[in-house]
PDB file of N, CA and C in Angstrom:
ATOM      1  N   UNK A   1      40.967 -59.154  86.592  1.00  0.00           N
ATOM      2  CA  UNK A   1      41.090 -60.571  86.826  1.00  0.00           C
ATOM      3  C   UNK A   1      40.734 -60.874  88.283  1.00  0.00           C
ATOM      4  N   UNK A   2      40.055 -61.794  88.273  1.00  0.00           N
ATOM      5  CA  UNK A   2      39.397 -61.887  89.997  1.00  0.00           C
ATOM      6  C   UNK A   2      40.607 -63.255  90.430  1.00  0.00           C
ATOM      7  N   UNK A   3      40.911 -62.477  92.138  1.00  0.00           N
ATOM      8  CA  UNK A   3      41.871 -63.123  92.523  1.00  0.00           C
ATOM      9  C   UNK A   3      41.266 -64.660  93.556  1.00  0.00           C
ATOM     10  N   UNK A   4      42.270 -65.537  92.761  1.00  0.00           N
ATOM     11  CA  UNK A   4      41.873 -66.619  93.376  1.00  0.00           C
ATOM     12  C   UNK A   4      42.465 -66.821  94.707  1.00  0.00           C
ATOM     13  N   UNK A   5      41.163 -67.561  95.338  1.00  0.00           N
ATOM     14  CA  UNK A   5      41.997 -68.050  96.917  1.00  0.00           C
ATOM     15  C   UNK A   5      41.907 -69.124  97.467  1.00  0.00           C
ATOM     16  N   UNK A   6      43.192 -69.736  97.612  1.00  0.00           N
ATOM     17  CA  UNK A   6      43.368 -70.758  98.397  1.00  0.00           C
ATOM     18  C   UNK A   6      43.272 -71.227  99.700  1.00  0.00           C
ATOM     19  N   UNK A   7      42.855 -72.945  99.627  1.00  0.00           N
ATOM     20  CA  UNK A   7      42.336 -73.243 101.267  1.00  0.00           C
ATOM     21  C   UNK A   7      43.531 -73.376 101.604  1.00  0.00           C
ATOM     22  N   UNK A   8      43.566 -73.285 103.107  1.00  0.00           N
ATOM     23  CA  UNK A   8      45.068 -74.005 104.148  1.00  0.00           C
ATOM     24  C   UNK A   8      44.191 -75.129 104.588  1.00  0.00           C
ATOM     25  N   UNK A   9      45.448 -75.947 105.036  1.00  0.00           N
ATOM     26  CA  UNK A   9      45.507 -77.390 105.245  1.00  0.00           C
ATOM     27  C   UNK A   9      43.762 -77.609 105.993  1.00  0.00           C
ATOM     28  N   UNK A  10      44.017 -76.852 107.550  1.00  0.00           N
ATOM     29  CA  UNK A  10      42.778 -76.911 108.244  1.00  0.00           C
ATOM     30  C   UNK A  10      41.358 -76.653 107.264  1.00  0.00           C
ATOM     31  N   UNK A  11      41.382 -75.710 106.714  1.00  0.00           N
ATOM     32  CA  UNK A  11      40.366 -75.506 106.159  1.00  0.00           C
ATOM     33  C   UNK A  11      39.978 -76.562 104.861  1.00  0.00           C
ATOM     34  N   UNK A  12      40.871 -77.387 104.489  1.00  0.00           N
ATOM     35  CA  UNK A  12      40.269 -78.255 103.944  1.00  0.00           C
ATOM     36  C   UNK A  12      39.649 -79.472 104.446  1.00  0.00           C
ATOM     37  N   UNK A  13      40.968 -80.134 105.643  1.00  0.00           N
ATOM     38  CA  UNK A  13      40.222 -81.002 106.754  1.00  0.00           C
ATOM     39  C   UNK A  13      39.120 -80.180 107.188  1.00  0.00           C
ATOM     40  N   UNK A  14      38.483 -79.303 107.676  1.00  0.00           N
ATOM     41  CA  UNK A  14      37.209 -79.206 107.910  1.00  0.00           C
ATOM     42  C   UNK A  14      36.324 -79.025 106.991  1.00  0.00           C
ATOM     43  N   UNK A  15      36.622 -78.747 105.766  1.00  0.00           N
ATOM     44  CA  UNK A  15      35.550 -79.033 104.490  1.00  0.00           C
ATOM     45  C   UNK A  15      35.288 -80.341 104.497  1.00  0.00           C
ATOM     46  N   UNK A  16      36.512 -80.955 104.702  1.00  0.00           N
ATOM     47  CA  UNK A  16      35.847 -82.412 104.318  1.00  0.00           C
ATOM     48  C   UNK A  16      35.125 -83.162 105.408  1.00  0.00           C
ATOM     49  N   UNK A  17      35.417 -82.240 106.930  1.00  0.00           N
ATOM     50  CA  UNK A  17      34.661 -83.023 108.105  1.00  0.00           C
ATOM     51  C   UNK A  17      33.640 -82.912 108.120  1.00  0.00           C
ATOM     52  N   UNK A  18      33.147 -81.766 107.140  1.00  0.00           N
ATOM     53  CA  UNK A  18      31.008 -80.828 107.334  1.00  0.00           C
ATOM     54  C   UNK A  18      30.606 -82.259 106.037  1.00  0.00           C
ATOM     55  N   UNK A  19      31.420 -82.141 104.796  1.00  0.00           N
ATOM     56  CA  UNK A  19      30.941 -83.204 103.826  1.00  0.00           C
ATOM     57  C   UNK A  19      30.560 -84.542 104.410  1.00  0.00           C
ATOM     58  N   UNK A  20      31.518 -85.315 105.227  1.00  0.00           N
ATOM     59  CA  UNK A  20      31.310 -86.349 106.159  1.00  0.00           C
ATOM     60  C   UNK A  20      31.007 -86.763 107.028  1.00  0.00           C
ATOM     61  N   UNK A  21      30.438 -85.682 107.840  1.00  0.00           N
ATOM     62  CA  UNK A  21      29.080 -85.239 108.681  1.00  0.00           C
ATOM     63  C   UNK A  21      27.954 -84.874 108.662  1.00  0.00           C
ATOM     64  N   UNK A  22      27.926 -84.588 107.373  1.00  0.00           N
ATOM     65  CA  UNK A  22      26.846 -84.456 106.571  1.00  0.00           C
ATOM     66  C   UNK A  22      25.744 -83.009 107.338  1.00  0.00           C
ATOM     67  N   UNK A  23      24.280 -83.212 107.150  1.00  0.00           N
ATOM     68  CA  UNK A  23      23.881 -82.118 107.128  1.00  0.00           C
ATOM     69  C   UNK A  23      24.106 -82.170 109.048  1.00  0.00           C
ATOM     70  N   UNK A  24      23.629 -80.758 109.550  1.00  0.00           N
ATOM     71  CA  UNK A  24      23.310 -80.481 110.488  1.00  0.00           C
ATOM     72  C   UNK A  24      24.302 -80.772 111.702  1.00  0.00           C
ATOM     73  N   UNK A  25      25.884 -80.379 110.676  1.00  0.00           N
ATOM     74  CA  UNK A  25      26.809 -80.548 111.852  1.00  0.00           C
ATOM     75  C   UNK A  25      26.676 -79.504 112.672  1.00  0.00           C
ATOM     76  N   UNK A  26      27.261 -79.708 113.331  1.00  0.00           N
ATOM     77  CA  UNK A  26      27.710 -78.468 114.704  1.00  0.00           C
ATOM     78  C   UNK A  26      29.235 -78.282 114.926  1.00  0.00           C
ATOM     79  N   UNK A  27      29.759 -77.502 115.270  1.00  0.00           N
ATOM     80  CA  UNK A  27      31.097 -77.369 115.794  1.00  0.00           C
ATOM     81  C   UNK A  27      31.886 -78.418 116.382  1.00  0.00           C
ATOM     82  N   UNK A  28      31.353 -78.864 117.282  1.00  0.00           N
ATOM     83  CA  UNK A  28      31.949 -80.184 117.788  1.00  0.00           C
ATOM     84  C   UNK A  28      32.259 -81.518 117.339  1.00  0.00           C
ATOM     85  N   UNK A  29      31.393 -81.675 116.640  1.00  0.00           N
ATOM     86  CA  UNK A  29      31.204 -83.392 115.976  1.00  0.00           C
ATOM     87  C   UNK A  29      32.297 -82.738 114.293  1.00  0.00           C
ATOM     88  N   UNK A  30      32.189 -82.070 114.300  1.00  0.00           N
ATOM     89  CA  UNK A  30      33.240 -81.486 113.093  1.00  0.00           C
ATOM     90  C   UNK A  30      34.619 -81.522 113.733  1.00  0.00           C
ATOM     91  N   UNK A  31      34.871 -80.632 114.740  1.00  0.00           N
ATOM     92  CA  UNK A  31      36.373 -81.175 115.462  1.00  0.00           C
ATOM     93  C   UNK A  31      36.416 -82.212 115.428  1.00  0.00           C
ATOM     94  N   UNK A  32      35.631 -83.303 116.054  1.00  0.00           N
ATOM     95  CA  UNK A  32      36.172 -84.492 116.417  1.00  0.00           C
ATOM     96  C   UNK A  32      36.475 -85.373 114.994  1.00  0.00           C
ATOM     97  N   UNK A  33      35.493 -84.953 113.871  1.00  0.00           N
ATOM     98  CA  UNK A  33      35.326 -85.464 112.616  1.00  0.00           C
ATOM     99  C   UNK A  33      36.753 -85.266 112.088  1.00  0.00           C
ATOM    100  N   UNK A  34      37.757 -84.267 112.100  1.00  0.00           N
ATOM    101  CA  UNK A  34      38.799 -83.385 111.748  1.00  0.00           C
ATOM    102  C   UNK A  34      40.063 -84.458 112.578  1.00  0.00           C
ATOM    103  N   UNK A  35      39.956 -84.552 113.833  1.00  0.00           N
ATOM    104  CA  UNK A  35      41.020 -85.027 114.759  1.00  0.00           C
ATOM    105  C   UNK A  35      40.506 -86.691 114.288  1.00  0.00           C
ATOM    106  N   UNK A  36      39.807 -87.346 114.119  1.00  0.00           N
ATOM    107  CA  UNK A  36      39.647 -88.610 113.234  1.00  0.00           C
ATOM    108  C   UNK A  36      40.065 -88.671 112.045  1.00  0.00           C
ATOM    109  N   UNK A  37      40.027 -88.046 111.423  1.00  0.00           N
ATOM    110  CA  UNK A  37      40.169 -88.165 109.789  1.00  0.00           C
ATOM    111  C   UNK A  37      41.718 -87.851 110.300  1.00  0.00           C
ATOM    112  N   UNK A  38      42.468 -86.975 110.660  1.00  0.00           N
ATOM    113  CA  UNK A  38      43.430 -86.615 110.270  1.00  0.00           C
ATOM    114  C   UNK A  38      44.820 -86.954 111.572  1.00  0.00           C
ATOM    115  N   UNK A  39      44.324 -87.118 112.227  1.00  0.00           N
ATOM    116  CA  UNK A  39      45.432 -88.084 113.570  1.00  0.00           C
ATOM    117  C   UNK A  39      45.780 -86.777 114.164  1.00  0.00           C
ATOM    118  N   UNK A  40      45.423 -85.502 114.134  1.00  0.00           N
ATOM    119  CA  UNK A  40      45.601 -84.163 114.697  1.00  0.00           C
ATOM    120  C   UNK A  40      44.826 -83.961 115.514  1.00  0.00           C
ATOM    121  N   UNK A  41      45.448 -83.266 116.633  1.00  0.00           N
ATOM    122  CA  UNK A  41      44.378 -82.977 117.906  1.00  0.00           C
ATOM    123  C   UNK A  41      44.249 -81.331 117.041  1.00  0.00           C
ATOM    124  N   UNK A  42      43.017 -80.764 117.482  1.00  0.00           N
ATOM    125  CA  UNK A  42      42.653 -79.486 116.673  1.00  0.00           C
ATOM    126  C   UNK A  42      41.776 -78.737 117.857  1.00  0.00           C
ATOM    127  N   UNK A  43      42.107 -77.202 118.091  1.00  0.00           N
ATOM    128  CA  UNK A  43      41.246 -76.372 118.826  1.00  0.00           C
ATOM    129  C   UNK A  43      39.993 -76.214 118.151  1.00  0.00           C
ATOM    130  N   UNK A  44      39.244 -76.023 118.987  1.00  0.00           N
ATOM    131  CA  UNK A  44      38.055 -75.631 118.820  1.00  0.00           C
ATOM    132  C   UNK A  44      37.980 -74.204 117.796  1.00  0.00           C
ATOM    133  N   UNK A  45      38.289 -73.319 118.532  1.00  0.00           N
ATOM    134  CA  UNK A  45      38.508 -72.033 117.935  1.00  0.00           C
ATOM    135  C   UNK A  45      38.960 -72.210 116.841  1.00  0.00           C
ATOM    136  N   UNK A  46      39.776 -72.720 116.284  1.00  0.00           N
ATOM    137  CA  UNK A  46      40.660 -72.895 114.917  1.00  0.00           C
ATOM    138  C   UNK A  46      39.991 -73.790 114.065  1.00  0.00           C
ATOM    139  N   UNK A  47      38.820 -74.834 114.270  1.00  0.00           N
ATOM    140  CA  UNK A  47      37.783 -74.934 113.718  1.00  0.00           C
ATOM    141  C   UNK A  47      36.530 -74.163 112.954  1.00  0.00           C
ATOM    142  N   UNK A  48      36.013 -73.321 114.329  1.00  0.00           N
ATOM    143  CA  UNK A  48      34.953 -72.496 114.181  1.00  0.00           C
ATOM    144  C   UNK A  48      35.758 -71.163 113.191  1.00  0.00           C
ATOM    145  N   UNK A  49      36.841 -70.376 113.136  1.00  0.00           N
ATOM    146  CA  UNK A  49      37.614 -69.392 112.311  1.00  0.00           C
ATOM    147  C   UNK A  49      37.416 -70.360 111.228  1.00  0.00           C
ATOM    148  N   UNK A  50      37.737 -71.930 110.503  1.00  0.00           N
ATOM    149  CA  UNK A  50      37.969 -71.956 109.754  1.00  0.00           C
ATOM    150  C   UNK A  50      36.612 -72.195 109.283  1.00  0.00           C
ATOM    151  N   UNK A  51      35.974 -72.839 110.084  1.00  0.00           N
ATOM    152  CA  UNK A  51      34.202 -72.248 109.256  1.00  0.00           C
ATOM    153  C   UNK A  51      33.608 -71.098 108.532  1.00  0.00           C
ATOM    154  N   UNK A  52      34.300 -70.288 109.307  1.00  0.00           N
ATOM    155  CA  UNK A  52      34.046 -68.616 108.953  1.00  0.00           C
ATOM    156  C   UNK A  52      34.494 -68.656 107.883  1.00  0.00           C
ATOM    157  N   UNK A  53      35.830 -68.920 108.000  1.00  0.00           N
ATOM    158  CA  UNK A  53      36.506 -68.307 106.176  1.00  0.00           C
ATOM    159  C   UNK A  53      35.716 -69.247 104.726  1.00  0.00           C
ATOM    160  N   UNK A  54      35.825 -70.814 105.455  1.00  0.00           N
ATOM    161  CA  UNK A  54      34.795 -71.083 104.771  1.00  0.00           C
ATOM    162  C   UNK A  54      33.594 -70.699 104.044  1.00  0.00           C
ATOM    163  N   UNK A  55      32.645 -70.082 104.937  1.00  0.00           N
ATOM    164  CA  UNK A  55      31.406 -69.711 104.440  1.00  0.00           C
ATOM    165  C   UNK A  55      31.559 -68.091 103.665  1.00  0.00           C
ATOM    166  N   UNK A  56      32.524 -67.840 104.328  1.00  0.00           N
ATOM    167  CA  UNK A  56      32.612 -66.252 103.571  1.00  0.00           C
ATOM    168  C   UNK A  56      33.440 -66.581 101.810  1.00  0.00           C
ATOM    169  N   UNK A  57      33.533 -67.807 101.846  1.00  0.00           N
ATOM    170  CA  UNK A  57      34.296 -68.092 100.681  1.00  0.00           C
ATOM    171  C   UNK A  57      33.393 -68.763  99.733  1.00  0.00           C
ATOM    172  N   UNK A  58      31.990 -68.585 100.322  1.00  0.00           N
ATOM    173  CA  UNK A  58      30.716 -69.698  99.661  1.00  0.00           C
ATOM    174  C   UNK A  58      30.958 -70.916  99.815  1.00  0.00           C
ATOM    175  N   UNK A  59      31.760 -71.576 100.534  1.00  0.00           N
ATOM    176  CA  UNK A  59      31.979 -73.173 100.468  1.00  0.00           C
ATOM    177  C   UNK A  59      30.861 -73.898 101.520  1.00  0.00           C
ATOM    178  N   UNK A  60      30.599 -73.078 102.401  1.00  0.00           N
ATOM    179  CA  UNK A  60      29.533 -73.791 103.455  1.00  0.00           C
ATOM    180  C   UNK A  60      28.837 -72.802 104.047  1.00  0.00           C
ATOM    181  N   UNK A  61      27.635 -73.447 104.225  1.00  0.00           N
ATOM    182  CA  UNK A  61      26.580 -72.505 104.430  1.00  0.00           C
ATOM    183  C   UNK A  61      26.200 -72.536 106.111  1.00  0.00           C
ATOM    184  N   UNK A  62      25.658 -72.054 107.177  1.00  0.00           N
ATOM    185  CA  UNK A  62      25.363 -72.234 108.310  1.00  0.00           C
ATOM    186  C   UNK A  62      23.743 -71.275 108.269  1.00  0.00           C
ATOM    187  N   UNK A  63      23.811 -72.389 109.593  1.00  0.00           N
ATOM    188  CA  UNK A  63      22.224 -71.590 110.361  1.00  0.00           C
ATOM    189  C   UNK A  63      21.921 -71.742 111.356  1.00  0.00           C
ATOM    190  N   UNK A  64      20.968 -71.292 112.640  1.00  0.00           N
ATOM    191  CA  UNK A  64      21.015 -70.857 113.718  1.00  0.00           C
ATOM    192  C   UNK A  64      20.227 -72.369 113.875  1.00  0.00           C
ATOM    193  N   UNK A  65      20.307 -73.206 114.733  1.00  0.00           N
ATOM    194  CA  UNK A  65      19.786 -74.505 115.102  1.00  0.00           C
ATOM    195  C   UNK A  65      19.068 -74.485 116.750  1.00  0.00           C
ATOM    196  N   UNK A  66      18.366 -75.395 117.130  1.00  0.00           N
ATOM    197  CA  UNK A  66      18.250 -75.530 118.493  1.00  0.00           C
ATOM    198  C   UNK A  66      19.329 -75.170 119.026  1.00  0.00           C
ATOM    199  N   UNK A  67      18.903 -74.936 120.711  1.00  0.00           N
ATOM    200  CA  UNK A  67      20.291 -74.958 121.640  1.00  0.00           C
ATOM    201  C   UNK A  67      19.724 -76.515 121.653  1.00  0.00           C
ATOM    202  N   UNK A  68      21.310 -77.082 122.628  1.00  0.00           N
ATOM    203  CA  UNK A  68      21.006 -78.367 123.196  1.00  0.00           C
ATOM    204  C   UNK A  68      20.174 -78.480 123.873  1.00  0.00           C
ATOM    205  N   UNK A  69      19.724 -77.641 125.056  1.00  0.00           N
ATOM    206  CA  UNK A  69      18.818 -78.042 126.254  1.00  0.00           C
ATOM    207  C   UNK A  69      17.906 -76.694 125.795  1.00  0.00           C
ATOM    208  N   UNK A  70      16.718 -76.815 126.139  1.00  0.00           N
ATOM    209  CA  UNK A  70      16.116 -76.115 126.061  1.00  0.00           C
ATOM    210  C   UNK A  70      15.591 -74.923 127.008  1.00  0.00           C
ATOM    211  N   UNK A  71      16.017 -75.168 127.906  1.00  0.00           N
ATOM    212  CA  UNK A  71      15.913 -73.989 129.113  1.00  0.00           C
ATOM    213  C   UNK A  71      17.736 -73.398 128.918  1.00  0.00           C
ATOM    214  N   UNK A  72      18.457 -73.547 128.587  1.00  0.00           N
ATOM    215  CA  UNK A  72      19.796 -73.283 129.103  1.00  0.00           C
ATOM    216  C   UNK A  72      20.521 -72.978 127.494  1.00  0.00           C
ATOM    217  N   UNK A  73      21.355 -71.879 127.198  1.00  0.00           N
ATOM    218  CA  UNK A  73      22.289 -71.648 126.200  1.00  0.00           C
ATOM    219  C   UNK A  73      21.765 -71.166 124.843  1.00  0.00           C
ATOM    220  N   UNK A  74      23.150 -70.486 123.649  1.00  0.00           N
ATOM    221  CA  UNK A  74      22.332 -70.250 123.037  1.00  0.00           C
ATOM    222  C   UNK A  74      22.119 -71.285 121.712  1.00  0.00           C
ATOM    223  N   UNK A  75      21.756 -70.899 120.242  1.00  0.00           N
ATOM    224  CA  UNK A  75      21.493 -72.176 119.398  1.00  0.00           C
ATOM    225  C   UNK A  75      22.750 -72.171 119.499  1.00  0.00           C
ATOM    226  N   UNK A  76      22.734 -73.087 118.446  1.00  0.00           N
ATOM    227  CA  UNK A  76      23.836 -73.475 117.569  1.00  0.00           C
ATOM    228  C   UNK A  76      23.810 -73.465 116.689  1.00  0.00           C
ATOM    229  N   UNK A  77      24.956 -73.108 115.911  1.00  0.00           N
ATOM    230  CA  UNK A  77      25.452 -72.952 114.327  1.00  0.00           C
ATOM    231  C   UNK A  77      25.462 -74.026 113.933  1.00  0.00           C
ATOM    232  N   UNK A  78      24.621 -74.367 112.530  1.00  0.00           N
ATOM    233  CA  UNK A  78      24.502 -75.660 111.818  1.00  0.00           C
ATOM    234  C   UNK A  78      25.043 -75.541 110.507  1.00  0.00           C
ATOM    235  N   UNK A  79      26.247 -76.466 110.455  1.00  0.00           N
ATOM    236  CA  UNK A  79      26.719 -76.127 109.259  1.00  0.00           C
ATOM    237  C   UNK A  79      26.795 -77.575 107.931  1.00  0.00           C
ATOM    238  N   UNK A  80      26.368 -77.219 106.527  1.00  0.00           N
ATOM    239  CA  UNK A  80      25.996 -78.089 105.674  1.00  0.00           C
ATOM    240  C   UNK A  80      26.470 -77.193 103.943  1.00  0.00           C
TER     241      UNK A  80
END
């Protein structure tokens, strides 16, 4: 019998912040999407972990995007 697994709270507010951000979020505009929707101030880090479990759970997919500036940093994770 394959074991089922459940989201925690965060990880659903950020499912629903990538859905309502639609394609080509980034980390950031997803926090802020998360601390809007939900009246919670939220770390960064505890975002990006819950992306992870996310995608390792097939719920969201990511990909390597521009950096912001183009001389400076690296991409960014685009998640949809």
């Amino acid at each position: 019998m394959k074991r089922r697994e459940h989201l925690g709270s965060l990880e659903l507010l950020v499912l629903l912040a990538v859905m309502r951000a639609g394609r080509n979020a980034s980390g950031i505009p997803i926090a802020r999407e998360v601390e809007q929707g939900s009246g919670r101030d939220v770390a960064l880090g505890s975002v990006y972990t819950a992306l992870a479990r996310l995608e390792q759970k097939g719920l969201v997919v990511s990909e390597l995007g521009e950096p912001r500036r183009a001389a400076v940093g690296e991409p960014r994770r685009i998640f949809g």
